[in-house]
Every structure is written in C-alpha cells, then in structure tokens.
PDB file of N, CA and C in Angstrom:
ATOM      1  N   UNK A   1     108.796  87.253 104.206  1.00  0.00           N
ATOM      2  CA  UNK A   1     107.518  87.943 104.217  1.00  0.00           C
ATOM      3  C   UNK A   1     107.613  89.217 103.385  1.00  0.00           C
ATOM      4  N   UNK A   2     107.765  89.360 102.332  1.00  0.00           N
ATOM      5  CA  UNK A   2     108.091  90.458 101.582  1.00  0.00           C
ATOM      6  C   UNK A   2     106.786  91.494 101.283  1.00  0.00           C
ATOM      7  N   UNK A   3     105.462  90.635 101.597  1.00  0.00           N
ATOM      8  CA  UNK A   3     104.578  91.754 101.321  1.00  0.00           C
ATOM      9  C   UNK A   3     103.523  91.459 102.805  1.00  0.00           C
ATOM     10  N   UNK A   4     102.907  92.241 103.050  1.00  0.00           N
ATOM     11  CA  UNK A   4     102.271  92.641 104.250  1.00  0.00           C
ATOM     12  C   UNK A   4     101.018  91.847 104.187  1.00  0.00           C
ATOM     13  N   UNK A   5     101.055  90.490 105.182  1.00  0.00           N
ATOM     14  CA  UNK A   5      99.704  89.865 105.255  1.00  0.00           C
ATOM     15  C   UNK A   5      99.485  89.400 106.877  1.00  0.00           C
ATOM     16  N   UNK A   6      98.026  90.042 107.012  1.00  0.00           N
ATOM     17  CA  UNK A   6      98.136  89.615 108.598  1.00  0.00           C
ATOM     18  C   UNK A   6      98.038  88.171 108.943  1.00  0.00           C
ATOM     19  N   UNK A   7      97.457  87.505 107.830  1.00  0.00           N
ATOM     20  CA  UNK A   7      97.624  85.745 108.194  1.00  0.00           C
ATOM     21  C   UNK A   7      98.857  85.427 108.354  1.00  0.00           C
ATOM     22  N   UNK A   8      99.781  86.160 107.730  1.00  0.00           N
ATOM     23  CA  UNK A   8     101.366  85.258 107.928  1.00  0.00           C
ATOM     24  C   UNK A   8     101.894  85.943 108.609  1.00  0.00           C
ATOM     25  N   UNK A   9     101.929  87.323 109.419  1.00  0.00           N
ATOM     26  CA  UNK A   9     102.164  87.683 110.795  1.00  0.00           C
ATOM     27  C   UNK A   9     102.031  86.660 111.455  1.00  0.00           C
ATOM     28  N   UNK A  10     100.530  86.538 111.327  1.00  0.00           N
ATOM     29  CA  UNK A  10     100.061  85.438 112.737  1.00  0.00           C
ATOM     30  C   UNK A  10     100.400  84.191 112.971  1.00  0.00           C
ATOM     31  N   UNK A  11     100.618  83.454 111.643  1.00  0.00           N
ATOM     32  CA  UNK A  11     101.674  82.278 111.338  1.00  0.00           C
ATOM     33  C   UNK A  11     102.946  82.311 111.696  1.00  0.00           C
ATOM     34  N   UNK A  12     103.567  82.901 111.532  1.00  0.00           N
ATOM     35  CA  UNK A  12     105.283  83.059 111.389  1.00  0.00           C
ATOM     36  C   UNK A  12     105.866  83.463 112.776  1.00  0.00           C
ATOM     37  N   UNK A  13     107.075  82.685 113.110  1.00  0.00           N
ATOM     38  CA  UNK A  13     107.842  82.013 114.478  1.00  0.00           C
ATOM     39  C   UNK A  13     108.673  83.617 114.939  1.00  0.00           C
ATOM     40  N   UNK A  14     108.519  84.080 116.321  1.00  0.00           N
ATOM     41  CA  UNK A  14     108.762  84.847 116.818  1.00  0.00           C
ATOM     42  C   UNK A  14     109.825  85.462 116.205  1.00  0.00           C
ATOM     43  N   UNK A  15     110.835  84.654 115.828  1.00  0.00           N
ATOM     44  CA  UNK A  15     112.321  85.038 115.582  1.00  0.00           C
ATOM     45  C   UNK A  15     112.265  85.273 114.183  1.00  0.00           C
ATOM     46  N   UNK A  16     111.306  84.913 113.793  1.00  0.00           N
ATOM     47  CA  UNK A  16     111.354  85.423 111.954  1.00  0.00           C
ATOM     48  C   UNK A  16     110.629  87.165 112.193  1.00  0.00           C
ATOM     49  N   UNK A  17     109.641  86.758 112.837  1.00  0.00           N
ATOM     50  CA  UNK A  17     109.295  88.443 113.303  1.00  0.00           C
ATOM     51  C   UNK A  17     110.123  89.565 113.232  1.00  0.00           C
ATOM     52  N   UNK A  18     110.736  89.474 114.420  1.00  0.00           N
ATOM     53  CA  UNK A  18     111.440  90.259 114.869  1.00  0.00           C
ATOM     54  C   UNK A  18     112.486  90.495 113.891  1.00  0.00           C
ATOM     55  N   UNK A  19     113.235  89.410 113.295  1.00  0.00           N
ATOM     56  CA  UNK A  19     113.978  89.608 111.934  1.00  0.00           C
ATOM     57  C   UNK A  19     112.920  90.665 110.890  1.00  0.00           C
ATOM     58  N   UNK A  20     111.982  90.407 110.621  1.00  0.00           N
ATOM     59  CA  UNK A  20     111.323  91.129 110.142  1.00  0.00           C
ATOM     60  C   UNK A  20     110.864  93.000 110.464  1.00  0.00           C
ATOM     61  N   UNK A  21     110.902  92.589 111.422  1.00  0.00           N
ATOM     62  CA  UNK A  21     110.825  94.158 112.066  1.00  0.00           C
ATOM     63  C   UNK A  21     112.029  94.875 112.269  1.00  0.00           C
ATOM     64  N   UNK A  22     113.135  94.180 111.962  1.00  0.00           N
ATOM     65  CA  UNK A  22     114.380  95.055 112.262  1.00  0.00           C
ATOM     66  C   UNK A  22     114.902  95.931 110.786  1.00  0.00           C
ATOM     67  N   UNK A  23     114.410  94.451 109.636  1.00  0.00           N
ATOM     68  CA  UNK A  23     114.251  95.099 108.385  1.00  0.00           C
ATOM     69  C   UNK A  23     113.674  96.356 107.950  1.00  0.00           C
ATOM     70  N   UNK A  24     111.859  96.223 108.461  1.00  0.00           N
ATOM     71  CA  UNK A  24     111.246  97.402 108.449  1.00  0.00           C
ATOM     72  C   UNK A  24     112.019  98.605 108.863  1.00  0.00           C
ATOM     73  N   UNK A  25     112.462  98.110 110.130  1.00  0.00           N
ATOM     74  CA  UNK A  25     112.998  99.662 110.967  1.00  0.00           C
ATOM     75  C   UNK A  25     113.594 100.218 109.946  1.00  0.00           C
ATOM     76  N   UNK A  26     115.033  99.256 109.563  1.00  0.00           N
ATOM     77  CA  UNK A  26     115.868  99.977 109.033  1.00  0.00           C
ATOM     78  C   UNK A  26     115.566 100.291 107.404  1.00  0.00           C
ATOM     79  N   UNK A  27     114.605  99.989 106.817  1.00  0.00           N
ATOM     80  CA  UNK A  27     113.926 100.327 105.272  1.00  0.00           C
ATOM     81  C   UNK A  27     113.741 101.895 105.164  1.00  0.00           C
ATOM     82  N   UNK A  28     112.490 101.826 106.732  1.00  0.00           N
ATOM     83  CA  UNK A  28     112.160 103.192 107.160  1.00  0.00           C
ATOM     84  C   UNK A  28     112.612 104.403 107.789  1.00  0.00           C
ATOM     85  N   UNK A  29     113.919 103.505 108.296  1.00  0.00           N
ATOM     86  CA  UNK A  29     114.766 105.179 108.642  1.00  0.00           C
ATOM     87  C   UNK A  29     115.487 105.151 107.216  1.00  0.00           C
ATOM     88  N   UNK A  30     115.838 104.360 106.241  1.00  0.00           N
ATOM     89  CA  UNK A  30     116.437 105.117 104.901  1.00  0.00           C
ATOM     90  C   UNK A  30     115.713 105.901 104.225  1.00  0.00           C
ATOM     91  N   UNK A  31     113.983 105.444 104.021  1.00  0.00           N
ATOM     92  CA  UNK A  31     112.997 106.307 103.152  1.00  0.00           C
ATOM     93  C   UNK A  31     113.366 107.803 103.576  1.00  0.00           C
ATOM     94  N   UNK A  32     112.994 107.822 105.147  1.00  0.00           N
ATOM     95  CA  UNK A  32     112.783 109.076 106.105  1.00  0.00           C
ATOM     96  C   UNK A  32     114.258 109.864 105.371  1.00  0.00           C
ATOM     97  N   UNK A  33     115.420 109.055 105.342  1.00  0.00           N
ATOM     98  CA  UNK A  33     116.536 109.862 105.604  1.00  0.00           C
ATOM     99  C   UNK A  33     116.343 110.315 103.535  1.00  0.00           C
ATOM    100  N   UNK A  34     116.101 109.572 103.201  1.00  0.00           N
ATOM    101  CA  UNK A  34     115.901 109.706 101.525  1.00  0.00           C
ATOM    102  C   UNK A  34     114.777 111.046 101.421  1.00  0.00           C
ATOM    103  N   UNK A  35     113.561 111.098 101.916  1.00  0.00           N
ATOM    104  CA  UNK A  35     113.281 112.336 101.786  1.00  0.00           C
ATOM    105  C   UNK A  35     113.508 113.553 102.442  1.00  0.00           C
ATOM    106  N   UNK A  36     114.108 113.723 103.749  1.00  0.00           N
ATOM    107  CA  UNK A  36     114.874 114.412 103.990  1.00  0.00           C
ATOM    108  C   UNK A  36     116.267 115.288 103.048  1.00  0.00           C
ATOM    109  N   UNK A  37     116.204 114.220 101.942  1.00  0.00           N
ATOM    110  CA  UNK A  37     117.561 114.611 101.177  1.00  0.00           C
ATOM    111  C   UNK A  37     116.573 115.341 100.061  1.00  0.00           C
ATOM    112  N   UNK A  38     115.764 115.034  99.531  1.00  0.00           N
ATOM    113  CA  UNK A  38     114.921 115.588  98.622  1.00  0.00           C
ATOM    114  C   UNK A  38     114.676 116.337  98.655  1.00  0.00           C
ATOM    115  N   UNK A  39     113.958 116.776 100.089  1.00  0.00           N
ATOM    116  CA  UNK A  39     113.665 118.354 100.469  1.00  0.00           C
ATOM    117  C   UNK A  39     114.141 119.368 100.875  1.00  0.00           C
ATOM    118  N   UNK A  40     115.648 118.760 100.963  1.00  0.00           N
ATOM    119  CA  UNK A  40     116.919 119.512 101.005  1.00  0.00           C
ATOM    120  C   UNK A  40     117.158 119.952  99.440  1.00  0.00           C
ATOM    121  N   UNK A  41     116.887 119.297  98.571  1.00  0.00           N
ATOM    122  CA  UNK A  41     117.564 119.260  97.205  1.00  0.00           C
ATOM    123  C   UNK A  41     116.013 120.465  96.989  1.00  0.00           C
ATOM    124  N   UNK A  42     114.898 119.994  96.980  1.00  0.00           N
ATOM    125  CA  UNK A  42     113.981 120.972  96.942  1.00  0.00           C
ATOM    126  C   UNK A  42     114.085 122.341  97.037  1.00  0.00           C
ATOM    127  N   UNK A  43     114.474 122.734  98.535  1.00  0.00           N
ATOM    128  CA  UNK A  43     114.742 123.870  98.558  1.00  0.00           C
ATOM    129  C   UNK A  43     115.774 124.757  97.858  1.00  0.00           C
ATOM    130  N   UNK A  44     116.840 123.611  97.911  1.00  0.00           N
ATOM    131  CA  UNK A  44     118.251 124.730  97.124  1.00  0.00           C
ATOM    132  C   UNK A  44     118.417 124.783  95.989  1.00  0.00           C
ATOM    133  N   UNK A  45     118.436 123.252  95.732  1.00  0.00           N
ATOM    134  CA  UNK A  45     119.333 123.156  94.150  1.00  0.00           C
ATOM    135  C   UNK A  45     118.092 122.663  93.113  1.00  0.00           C
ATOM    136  N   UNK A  46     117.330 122.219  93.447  1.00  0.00           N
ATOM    137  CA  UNK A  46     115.684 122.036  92.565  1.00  0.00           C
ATOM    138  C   UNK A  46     114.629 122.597  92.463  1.00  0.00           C
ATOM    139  N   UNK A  47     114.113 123.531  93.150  1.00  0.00           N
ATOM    140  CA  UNK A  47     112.627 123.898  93.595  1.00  0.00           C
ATOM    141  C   UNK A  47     112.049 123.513  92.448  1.00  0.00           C
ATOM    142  N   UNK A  48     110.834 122.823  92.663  1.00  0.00           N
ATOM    143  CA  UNK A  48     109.715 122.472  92.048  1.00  0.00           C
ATOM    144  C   UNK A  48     109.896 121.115  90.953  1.00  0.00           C
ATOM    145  N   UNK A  49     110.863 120.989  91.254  1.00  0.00           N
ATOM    146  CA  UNK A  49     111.236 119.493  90.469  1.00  0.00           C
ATOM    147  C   UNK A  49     110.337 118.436  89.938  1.00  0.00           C
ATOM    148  N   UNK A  50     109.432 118.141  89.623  1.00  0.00           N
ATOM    149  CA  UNK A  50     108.774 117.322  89.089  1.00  0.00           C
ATOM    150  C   UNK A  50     108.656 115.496  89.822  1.00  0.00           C
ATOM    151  N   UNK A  51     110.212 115.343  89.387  1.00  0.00           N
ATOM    152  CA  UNK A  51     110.505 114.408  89.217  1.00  0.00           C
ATOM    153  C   UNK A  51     110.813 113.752  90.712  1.00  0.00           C
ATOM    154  N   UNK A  52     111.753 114.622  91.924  1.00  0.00           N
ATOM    155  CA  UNK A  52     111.944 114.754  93.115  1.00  0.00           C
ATOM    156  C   UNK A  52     110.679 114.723  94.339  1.00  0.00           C
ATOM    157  N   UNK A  53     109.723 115.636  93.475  1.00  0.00           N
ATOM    158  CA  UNK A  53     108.431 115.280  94.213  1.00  0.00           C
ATOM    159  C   UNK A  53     107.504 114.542  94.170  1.00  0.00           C
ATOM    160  N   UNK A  54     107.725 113.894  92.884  1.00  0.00           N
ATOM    161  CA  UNK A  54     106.988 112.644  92.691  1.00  0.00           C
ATOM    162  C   UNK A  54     107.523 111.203  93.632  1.00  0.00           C
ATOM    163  N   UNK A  55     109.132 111.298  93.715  1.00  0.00           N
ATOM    164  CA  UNK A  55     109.908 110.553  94.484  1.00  0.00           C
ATOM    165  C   UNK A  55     109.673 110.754  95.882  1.00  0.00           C
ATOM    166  N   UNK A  56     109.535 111.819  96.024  1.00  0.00           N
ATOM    167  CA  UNK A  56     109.037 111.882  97.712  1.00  0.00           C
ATOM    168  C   UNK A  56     107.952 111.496  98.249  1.00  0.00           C
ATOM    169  N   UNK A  57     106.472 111.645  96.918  1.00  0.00           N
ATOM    170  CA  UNK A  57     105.255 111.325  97.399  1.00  0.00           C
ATOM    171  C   UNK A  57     105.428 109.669  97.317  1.00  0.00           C
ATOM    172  N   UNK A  58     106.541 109.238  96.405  1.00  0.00           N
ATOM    173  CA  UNK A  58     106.080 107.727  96.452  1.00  0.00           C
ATOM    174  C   UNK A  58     106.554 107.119  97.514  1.00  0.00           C
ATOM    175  N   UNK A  59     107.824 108.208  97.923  1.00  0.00           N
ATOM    176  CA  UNK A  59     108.352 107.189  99.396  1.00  0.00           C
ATOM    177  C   UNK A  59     106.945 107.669 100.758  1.00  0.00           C
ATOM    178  N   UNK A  60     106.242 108.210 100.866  1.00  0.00           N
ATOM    179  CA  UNK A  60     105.665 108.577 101.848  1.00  0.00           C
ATOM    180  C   UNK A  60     104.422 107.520 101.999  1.00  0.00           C
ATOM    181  N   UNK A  61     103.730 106.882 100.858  1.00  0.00           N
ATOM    182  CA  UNK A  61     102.872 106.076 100.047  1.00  0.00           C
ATOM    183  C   UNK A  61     103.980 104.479 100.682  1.00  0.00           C
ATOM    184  N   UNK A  62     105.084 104.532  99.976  1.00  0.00           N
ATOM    185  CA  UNK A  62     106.144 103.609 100.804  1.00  0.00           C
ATOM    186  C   UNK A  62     105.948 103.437 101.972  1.00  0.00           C
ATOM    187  N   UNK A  63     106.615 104.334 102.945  1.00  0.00           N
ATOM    188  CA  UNK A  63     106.591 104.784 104.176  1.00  0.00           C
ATOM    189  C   UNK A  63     104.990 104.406 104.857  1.00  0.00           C
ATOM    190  N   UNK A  64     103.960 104.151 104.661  1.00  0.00           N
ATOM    191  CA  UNK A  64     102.949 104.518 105.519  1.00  0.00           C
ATOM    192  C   UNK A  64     102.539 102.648 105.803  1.00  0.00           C
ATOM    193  N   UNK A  65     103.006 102.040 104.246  1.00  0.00           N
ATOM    194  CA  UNK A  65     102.342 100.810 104.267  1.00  0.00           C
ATOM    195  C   UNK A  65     103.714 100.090 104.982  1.00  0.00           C
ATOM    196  N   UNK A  66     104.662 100.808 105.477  1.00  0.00           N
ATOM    197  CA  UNK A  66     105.423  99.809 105.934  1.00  0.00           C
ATOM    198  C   UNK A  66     105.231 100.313 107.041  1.00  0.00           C
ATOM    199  N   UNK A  67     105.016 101.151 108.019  1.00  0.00           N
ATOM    200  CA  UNK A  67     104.407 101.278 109.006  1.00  0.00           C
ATOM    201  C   UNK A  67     103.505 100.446 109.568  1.00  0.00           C
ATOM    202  N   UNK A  68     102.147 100.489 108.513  1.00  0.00           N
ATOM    203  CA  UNK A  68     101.426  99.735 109.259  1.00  0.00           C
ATOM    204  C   UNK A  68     101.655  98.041 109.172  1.00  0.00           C
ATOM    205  N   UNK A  69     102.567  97.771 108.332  1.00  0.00           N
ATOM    206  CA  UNK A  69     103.489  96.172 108.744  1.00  0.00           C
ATOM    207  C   UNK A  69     103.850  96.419 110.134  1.00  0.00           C
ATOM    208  N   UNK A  70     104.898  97.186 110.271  1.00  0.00           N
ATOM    209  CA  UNK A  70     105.710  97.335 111.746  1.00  0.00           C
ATOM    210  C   UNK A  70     104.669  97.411 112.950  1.00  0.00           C
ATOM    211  N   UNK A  71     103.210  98.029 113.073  1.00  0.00           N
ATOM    212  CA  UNK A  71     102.595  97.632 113.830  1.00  0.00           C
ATOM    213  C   UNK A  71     102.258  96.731 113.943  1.00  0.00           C
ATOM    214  N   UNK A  72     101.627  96.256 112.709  1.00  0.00           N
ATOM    215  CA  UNK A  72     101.018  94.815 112.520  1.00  0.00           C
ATOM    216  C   UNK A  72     101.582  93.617 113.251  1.00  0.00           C
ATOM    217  N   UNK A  73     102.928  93.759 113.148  1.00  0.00           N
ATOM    218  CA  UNK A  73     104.296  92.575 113.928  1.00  0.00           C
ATOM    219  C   UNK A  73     104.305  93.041 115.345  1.00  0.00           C
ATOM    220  N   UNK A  74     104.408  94.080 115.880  1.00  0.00           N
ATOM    221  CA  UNK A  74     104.223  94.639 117.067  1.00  0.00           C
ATOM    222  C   UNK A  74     103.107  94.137 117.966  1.00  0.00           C
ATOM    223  N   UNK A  75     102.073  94.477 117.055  1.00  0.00           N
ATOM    224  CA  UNK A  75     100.703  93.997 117.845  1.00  0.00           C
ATOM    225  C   UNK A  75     100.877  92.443 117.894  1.00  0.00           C
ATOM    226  N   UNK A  76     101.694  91.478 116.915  1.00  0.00           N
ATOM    227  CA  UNK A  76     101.117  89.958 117.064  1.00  0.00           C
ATOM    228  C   UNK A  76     102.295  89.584 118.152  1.00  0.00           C
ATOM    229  N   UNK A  77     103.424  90.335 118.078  1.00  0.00           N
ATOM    230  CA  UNK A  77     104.321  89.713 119.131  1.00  0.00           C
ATOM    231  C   UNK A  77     104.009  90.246 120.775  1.00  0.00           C
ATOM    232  N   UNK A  78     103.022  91.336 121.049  1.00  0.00           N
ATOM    233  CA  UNK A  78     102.438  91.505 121.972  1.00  0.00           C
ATOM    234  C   UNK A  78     101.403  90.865 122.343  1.00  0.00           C
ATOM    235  N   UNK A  79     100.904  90.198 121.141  1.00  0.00           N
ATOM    236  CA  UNK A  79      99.471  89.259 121.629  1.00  0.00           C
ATOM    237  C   UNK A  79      99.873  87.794 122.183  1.00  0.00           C
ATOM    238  N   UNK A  80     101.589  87.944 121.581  1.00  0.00           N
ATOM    239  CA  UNK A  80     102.199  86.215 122.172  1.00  0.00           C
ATOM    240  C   UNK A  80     102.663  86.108 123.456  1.00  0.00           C
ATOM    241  N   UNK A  81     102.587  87.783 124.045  1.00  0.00           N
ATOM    242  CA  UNK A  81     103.234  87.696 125.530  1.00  0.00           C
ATOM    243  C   UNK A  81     104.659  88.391 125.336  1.00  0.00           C
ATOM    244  N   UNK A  82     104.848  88.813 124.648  1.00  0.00           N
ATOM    245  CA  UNK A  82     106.433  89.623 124.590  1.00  0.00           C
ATOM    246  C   UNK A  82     106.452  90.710 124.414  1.00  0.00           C
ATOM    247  N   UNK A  83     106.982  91.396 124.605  1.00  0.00           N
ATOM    248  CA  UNK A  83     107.420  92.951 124.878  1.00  0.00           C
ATOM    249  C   UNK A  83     107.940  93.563 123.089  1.00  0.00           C
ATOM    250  N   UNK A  84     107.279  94.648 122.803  1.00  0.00           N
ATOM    251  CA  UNK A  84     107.697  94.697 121.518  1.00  0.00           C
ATOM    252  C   UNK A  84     107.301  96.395 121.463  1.00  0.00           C
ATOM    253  N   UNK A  85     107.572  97.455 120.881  1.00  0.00           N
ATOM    254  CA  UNK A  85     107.063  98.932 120.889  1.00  0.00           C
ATOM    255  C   UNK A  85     107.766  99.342 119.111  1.00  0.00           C
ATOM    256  N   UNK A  86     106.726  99.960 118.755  1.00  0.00           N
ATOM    257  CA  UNK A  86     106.754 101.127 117.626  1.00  0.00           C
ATOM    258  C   UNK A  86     107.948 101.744 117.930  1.00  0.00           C
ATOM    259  N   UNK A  87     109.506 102.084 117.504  1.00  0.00           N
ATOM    260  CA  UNK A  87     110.531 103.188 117.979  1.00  0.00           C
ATOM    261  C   UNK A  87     109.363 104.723 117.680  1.00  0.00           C
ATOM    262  N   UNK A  88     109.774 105.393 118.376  1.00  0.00           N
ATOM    263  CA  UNK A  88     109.331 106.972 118.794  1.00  0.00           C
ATOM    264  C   UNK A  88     109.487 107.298 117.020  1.00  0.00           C
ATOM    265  N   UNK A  89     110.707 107.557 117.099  1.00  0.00           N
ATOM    266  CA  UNK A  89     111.576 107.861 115.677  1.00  0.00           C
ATOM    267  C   UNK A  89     110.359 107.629 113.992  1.00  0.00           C
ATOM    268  N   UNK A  90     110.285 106.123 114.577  1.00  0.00           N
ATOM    269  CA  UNK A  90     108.981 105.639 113.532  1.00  0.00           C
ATOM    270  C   UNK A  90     107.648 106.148 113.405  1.00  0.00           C
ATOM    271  N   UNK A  91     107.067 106.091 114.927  1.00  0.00           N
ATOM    272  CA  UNK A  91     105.841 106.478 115.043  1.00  0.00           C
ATOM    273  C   UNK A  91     105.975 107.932 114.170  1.00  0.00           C
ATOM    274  N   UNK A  92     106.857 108.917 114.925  1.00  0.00           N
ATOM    275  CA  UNK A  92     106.603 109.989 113.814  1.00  0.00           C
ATOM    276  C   UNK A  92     106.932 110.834 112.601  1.00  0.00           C
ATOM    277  N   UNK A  93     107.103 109.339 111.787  1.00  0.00           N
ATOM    278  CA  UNK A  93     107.207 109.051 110.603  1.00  0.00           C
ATOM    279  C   UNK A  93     105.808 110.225 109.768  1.00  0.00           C
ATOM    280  N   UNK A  94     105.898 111.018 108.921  1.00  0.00           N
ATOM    281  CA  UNK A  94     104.775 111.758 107.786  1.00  0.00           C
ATOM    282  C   UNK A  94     103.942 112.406 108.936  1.00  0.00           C
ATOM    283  N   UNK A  95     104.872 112.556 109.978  1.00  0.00           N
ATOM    284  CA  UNK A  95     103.919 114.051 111.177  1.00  0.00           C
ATOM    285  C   UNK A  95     105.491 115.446 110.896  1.00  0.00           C
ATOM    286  N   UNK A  96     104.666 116.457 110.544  1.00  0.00           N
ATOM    287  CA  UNK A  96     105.931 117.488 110.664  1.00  0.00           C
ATOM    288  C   UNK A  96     105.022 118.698 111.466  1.00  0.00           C
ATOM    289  N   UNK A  97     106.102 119.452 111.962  1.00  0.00           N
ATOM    290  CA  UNK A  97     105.436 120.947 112.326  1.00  0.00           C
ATOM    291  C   UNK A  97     103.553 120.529 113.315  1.00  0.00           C
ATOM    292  N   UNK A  98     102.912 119.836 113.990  1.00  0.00           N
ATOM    293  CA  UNK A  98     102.500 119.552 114.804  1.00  0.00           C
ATOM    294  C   UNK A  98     101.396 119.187 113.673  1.00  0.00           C
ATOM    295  N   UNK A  99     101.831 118.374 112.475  1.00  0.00           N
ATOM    296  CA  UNK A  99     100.772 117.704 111.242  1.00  0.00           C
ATOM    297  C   UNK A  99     100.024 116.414 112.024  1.00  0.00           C
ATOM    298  N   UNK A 100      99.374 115.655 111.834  1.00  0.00           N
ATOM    299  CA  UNK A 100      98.620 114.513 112.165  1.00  0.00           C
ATOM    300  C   UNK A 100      99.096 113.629 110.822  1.00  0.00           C
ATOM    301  N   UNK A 101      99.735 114.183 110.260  1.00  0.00           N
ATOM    302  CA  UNK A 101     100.412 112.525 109.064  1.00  0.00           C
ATOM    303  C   UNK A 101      99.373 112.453 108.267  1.00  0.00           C
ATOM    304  N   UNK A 102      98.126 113.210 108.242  1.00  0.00           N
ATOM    305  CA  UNK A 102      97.254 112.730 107.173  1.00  0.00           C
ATOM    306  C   UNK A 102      96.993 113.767 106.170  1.00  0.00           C
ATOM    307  N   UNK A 103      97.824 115.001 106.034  1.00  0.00           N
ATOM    308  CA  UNK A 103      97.308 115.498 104.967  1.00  0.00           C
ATOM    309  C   UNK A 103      97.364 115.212 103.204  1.00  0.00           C
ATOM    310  N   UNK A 104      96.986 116.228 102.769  1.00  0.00           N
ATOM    311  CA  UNK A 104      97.047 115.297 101.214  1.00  0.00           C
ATOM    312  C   UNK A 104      98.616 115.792 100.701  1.00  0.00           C
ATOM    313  N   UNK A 105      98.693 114.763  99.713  1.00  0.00           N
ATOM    314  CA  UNK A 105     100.241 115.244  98.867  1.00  0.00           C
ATOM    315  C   UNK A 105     100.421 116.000  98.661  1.00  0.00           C
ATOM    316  N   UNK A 106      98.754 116.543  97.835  1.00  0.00           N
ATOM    317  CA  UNK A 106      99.296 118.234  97.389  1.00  0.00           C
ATOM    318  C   UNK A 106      99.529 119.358  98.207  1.00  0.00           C
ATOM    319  N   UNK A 107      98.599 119.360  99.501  1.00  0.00           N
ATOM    320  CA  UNK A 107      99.027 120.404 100.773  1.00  0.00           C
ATOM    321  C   UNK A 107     100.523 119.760 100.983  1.00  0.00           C
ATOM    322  N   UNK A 108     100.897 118.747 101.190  1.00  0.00           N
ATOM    323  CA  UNK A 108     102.695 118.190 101.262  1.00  0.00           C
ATOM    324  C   UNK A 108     103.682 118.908 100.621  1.00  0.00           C
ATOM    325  N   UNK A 109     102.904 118.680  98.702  1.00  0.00           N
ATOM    326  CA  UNK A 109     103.871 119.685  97.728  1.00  0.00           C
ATOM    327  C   UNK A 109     103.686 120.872  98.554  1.00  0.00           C
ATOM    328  N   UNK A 110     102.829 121.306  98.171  1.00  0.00           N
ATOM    329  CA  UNK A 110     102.434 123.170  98.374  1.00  0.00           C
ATOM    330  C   UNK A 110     103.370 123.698  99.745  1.00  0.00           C
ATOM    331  N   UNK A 111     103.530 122.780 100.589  1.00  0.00           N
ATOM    332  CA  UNK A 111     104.284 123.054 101.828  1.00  0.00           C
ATOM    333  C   UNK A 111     105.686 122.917 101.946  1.00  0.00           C
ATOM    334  N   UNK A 112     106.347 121.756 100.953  1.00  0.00           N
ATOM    335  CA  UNK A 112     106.983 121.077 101.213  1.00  0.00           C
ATOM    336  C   UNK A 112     107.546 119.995 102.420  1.00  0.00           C
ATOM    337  N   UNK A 113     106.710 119.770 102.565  1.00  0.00           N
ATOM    338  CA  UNK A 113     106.748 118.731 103.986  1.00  0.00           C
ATOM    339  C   UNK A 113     106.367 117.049 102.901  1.00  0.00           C
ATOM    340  N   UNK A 114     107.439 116.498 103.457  1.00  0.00           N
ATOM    341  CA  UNK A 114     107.281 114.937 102.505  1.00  0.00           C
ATOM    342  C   UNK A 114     106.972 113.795 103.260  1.00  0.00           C
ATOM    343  N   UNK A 115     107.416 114.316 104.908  1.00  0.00           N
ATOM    344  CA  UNK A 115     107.337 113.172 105.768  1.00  0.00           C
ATOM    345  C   UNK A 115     106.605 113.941 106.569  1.00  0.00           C
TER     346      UNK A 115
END
C-alpha cells in the first residue's frame, strides 16, 4: 500500500494493516527525529539555511499525510472489531509549545518550530 487510499484500507486483510501501520509508526518517528536534527542544526551551526528549512517544511507536509494514513488504518481496524490507538508520541506529531499543528510554515520558519 505505498500510497494512501481509503478503498484499499478497507480492502486489505487485518495483518497487512497492521504491517502497515507499524511501517507508518516507524517512517514517522524518523521524520520527527529528522527534524528535530534540523532545528538543532538551525539554531547552532545554520541559522536561516535555506535549504534545511525547506527540508523541514517538506518533512512536516510528509509527516501530516502519513498521519492521516495511520488514522485512516486505525479507524478501519476499529470498525472490524479490534483494538487499535494513534501512539500519544504520534498524535503529537507538528503540535509544539501548546500549537494546534495548524499553523502556517512561515509562522513555523519565523519561530522555528518544524514539528
């Protein structure tokens, strides 16, 4: 399932799921841990980098649509009768400092907040 379709959620055998969602997890704690490193590099050894913040906005753009996969699988393996939850960790994925995850890139740049 390499790209995000809710017909083939809804198609596809429990155990491919969950294979699937373990992928996500672990895609999305590398992005997270990848811009974490950026905005480390941001502050010290780059400020204003161009190139670093363009990399961060694309993992966050990354980050959001694989989210809403990981629900997407969540919600269909809960609609089959099985027990399935968002990790904490994930959910607050592009929330920083008490953010709602939706501001724009450029308040992101201007702040430096990537996730």
């Amino acid at each position: 399932m390499p790209l995000f379709s809710a017909a083939a959620i809804a198609s596809e055998n429990v155990t491919l799921l969950n294979c699937r969602l373990c992928e996500l997890l672990s895609n999305l704690r590398a992005l997270s841990d990848s811009n974490e490193q950026i905005a480390e590099s941001l502050r010290t050894d780059c400020p204003g980098d161009p190139d670093l913040i363009e990399a961060a906005a694309e993992n966050v753009g990354v980050i959001e649509r694989k989210k809403a996969e990981v629900e997407a699988i969540v919600a269909e393996i809960r609609r089959r009768g099985l027990e399935a939850e968002v990790p904490e960790d994930v959910r607050r994925m592009g929330k920083q400092d008490g953010d709602d995850g939706k501001g724009s890139k450029e308040e992101a740049k201007e702040e430096g907040y990537f996730l």
